[in-house]
N, C-alpha and C. Protein backbone atom coordinates (compact mmCIF):
# COMPACT_ATOMS: atom_id res chain seq x y z
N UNK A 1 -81.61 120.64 4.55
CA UNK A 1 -82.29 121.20 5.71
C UNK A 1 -82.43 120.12 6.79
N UNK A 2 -82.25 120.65 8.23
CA UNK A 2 -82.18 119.64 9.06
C UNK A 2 -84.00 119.51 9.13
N UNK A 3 -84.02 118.39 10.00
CA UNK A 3 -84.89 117.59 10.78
C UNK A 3 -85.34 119.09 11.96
N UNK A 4 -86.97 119.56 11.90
CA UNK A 4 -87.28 120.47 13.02
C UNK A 4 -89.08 120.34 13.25
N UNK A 5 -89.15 120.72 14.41
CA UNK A 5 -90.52 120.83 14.67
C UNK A 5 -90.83 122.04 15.57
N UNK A 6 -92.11 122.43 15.80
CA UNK A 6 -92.74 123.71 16.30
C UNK A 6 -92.18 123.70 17.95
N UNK A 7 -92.18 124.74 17.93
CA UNK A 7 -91.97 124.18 19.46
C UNK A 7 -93.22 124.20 20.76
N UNK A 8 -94.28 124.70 19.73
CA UNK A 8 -95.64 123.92 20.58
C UNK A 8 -95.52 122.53 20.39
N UNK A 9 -95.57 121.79 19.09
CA UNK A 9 -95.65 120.57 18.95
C UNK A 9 -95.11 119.57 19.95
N UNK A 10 -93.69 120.42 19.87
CA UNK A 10 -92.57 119.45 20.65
C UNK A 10 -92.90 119.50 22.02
N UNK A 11 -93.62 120.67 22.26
CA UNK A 11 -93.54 120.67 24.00
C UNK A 11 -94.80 119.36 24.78
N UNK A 12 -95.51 119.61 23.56
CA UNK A 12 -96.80 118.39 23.59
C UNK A 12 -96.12 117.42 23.72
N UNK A 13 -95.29 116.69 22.62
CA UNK A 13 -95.22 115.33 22.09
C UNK A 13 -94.52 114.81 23.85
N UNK A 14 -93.49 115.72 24.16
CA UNK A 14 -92.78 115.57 25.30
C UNK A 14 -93.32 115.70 26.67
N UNK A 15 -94.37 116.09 26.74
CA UNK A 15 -95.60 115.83 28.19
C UNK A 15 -95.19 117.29 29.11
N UNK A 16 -94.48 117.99 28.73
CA UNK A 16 -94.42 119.56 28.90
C UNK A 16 -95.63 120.24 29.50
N UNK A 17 -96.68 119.83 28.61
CA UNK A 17 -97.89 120.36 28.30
C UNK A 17 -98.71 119.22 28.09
N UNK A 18 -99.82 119.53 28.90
CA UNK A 18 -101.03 118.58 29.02
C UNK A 18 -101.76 119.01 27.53
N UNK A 19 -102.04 119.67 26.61
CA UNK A 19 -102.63 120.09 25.81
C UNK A 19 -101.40 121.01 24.71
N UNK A 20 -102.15 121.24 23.59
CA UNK A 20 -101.59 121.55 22.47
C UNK A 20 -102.03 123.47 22.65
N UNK A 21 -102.68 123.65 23.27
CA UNK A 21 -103.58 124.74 23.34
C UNK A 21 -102.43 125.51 24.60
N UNK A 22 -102.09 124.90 25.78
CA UNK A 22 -101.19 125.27 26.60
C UNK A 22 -100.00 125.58 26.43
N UNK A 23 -100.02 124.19 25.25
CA UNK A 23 -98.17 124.57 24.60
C UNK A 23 -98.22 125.57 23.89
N UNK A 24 -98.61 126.56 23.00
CA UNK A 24 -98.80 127.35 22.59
C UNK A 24 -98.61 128.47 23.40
N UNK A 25 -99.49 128.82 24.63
CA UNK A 25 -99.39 129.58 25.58
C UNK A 25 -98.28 129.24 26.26
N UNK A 26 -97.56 128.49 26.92
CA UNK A 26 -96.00 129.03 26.93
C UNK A 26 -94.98 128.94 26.46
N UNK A 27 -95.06 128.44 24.81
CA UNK A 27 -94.79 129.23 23.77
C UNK A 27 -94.19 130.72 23.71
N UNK A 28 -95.49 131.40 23.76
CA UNK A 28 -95.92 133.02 23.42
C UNK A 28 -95.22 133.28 24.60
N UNK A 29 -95.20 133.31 26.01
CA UNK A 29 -94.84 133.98 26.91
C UNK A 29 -93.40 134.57 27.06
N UNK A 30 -92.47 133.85 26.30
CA UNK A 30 -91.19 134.60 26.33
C UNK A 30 -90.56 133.85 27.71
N UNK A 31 -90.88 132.93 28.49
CA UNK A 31 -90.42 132.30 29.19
C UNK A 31 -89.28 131.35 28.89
N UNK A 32 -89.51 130.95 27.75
CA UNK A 32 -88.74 129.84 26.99
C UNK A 32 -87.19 130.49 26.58
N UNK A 33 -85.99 130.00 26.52
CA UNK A 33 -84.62 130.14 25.77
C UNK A 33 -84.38 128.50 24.83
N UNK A 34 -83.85 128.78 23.95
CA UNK A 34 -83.49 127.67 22.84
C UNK A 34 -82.27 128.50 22.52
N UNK A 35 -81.01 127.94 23.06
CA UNK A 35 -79.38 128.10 22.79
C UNK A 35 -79.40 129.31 23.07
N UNK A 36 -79.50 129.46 24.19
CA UNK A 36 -79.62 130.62 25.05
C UNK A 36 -80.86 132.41 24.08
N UNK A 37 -81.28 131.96 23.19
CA UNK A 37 -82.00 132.78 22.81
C UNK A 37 -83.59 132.64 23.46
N UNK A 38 -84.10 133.76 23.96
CA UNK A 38 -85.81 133.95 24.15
C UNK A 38 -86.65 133.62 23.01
N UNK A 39 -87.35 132.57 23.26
CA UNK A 39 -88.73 132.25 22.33
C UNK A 39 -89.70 133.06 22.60
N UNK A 40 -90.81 133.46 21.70
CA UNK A 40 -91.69 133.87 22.15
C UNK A 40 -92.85 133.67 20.97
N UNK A 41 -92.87 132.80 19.79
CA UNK A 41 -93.30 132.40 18.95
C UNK A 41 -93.65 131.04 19.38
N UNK A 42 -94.34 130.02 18.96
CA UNK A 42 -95.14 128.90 19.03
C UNK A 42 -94.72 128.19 18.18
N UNK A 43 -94.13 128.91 17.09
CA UNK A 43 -94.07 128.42 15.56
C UNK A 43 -92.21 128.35 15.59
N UNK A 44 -91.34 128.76 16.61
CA UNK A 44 -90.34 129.07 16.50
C UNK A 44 -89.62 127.33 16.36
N UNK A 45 -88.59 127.27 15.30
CA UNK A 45 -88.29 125.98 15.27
C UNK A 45 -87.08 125.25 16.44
N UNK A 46 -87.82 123.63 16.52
CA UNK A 46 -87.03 123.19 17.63
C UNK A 46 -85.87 121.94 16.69
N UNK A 47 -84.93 121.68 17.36
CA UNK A 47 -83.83 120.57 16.29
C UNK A 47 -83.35 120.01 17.45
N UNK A 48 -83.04 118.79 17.11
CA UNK A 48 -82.05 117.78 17.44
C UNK A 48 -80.49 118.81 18.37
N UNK A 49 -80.65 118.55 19.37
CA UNK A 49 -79.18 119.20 19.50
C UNK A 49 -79.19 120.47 20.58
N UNK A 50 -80.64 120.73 20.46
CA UNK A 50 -80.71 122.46 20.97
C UNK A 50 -81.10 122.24 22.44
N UNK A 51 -80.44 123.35 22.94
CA UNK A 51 -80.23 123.48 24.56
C UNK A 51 -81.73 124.03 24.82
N UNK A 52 -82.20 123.93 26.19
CA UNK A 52 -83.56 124.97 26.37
C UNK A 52 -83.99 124.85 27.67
N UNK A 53 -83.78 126.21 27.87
CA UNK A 53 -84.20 126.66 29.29
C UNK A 53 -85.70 126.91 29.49
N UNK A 54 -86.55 126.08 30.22
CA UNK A 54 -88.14 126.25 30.57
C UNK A 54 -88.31 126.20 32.26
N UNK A 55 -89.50 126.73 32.58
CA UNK A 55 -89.84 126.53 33.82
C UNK A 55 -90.83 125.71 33.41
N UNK A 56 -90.94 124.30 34.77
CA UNK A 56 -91.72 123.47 34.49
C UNK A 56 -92.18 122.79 36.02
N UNK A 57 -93.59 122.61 36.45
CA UNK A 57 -94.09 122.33 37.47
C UNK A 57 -93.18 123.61 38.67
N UNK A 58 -93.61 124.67 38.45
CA UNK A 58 -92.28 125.73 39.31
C UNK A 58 -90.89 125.59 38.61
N UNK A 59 -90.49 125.01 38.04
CA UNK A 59 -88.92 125.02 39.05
C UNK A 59 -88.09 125.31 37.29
N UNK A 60 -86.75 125.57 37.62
CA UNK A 60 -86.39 125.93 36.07
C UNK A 60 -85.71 124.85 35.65
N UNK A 61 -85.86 124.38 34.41
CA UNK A 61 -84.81 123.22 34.03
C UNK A 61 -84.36 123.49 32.71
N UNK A 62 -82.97 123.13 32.78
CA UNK A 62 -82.03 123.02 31.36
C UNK A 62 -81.83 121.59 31.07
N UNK A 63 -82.62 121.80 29.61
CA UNK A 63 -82.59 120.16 28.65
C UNK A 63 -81.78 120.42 27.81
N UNK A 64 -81.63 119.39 27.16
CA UNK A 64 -81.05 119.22 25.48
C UNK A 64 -82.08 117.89 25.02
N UNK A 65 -82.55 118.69 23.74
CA UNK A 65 -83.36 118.19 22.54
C UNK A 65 -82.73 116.83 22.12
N UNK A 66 -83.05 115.63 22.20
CA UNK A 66 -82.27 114.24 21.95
C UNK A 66 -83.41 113.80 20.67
N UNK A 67 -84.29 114.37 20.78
CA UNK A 67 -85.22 114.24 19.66
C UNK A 67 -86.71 114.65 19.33
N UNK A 68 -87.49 114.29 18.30
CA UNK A 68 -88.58 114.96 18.02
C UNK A 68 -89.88 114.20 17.88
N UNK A 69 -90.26 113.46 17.56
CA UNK A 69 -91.15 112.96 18.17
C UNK A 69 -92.45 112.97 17.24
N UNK A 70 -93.11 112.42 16.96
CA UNK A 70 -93.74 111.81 15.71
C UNK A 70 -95.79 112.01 16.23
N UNK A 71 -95.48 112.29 18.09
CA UNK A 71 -96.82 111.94 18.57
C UNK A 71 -96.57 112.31 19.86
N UNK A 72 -97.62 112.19 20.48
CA UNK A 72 -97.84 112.63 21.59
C UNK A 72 -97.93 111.08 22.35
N UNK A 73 -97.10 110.23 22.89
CA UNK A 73 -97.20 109.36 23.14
C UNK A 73 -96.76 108.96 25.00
N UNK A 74 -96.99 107.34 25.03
CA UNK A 74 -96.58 107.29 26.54
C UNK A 74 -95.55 108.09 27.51
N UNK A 75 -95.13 108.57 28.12
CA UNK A 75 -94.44 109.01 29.23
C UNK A 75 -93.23 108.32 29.13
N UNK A 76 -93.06 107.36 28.85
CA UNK A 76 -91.56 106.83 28.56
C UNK A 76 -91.48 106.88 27.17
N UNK A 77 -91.89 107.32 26.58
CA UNK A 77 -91.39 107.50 25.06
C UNK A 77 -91.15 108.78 24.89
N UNK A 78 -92.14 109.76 26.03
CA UNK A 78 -91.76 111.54 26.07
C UNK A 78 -90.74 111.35 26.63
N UNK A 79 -89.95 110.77 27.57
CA UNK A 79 -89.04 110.87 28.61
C UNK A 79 -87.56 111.12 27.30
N UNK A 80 -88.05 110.11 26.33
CA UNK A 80 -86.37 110.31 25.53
C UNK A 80 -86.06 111.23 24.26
N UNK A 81 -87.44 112.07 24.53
CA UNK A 81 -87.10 113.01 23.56
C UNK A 81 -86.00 114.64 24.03
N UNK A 82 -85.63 114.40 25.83
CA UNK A 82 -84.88 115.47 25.95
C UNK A 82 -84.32 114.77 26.65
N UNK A 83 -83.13 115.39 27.45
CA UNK A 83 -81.87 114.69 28.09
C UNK A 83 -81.69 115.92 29.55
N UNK A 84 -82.13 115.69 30.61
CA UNK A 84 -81.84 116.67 31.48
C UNK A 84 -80.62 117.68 32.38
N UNK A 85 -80.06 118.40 31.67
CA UNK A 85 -78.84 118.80 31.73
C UNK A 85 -78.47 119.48 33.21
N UNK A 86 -79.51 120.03 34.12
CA UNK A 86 -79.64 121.01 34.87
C UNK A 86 -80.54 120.57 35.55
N UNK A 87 -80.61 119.96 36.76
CA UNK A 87 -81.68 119.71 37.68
C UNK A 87 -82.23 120.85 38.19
N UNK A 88 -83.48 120.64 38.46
CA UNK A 88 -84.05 121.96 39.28
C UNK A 88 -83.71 122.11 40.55
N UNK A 89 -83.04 123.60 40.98
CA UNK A 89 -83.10 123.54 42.54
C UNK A 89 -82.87 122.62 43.95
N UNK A 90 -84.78 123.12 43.86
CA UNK A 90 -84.82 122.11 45.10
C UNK A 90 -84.08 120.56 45.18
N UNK A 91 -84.56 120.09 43.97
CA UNK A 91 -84.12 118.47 44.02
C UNK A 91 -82.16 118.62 44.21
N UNK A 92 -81.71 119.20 43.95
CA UNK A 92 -80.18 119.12 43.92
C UNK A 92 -79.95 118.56 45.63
């Protein structure tokens, strides 16, 4: 079995989400895709490898999962747990 975590967890560890309580809530919303599939579970598992479409501060961005993450830690240690595939928008 591979290496996976929640994908509340992950959205925490990665600064997504100011709180564990938030990640959860957009979680649930069905906003989320992981390899082009709709999340809508909290509990739905995240891996090494997986593509994922979120809206974040407005704007939509496509990552890839580079890793998982042990904690909720500094901002440069969230920074290398995804790889930004898809800039948002405006910034282009």
């Amino acid at each position: 079995m591979s290496e996976q975590l929640r994908l509340d967890k992950w959205l925490w560890h990665a600064r997504f989400c100011k709180t564990r309580g938030l990640a959860q809530q957009k979680a649930t919303q069905g906003r989320i895709r992981i390899n082009g599939h709709v999340v809508e579970k909290a509990s739905h598992a995240v891996r090494v490898g997986d593509t994922m479409t979120l809206a974040h501060l407005g704007k939509v961005m496509v990552i890839k999962v580079m890793g998982l993450g042990v904690r909720r830690g500094p901002a440069a240690e969230a920074s290398g747990l995804y790889e930004v595939l898809e800039e948002p928008a405006a910034d282009r």
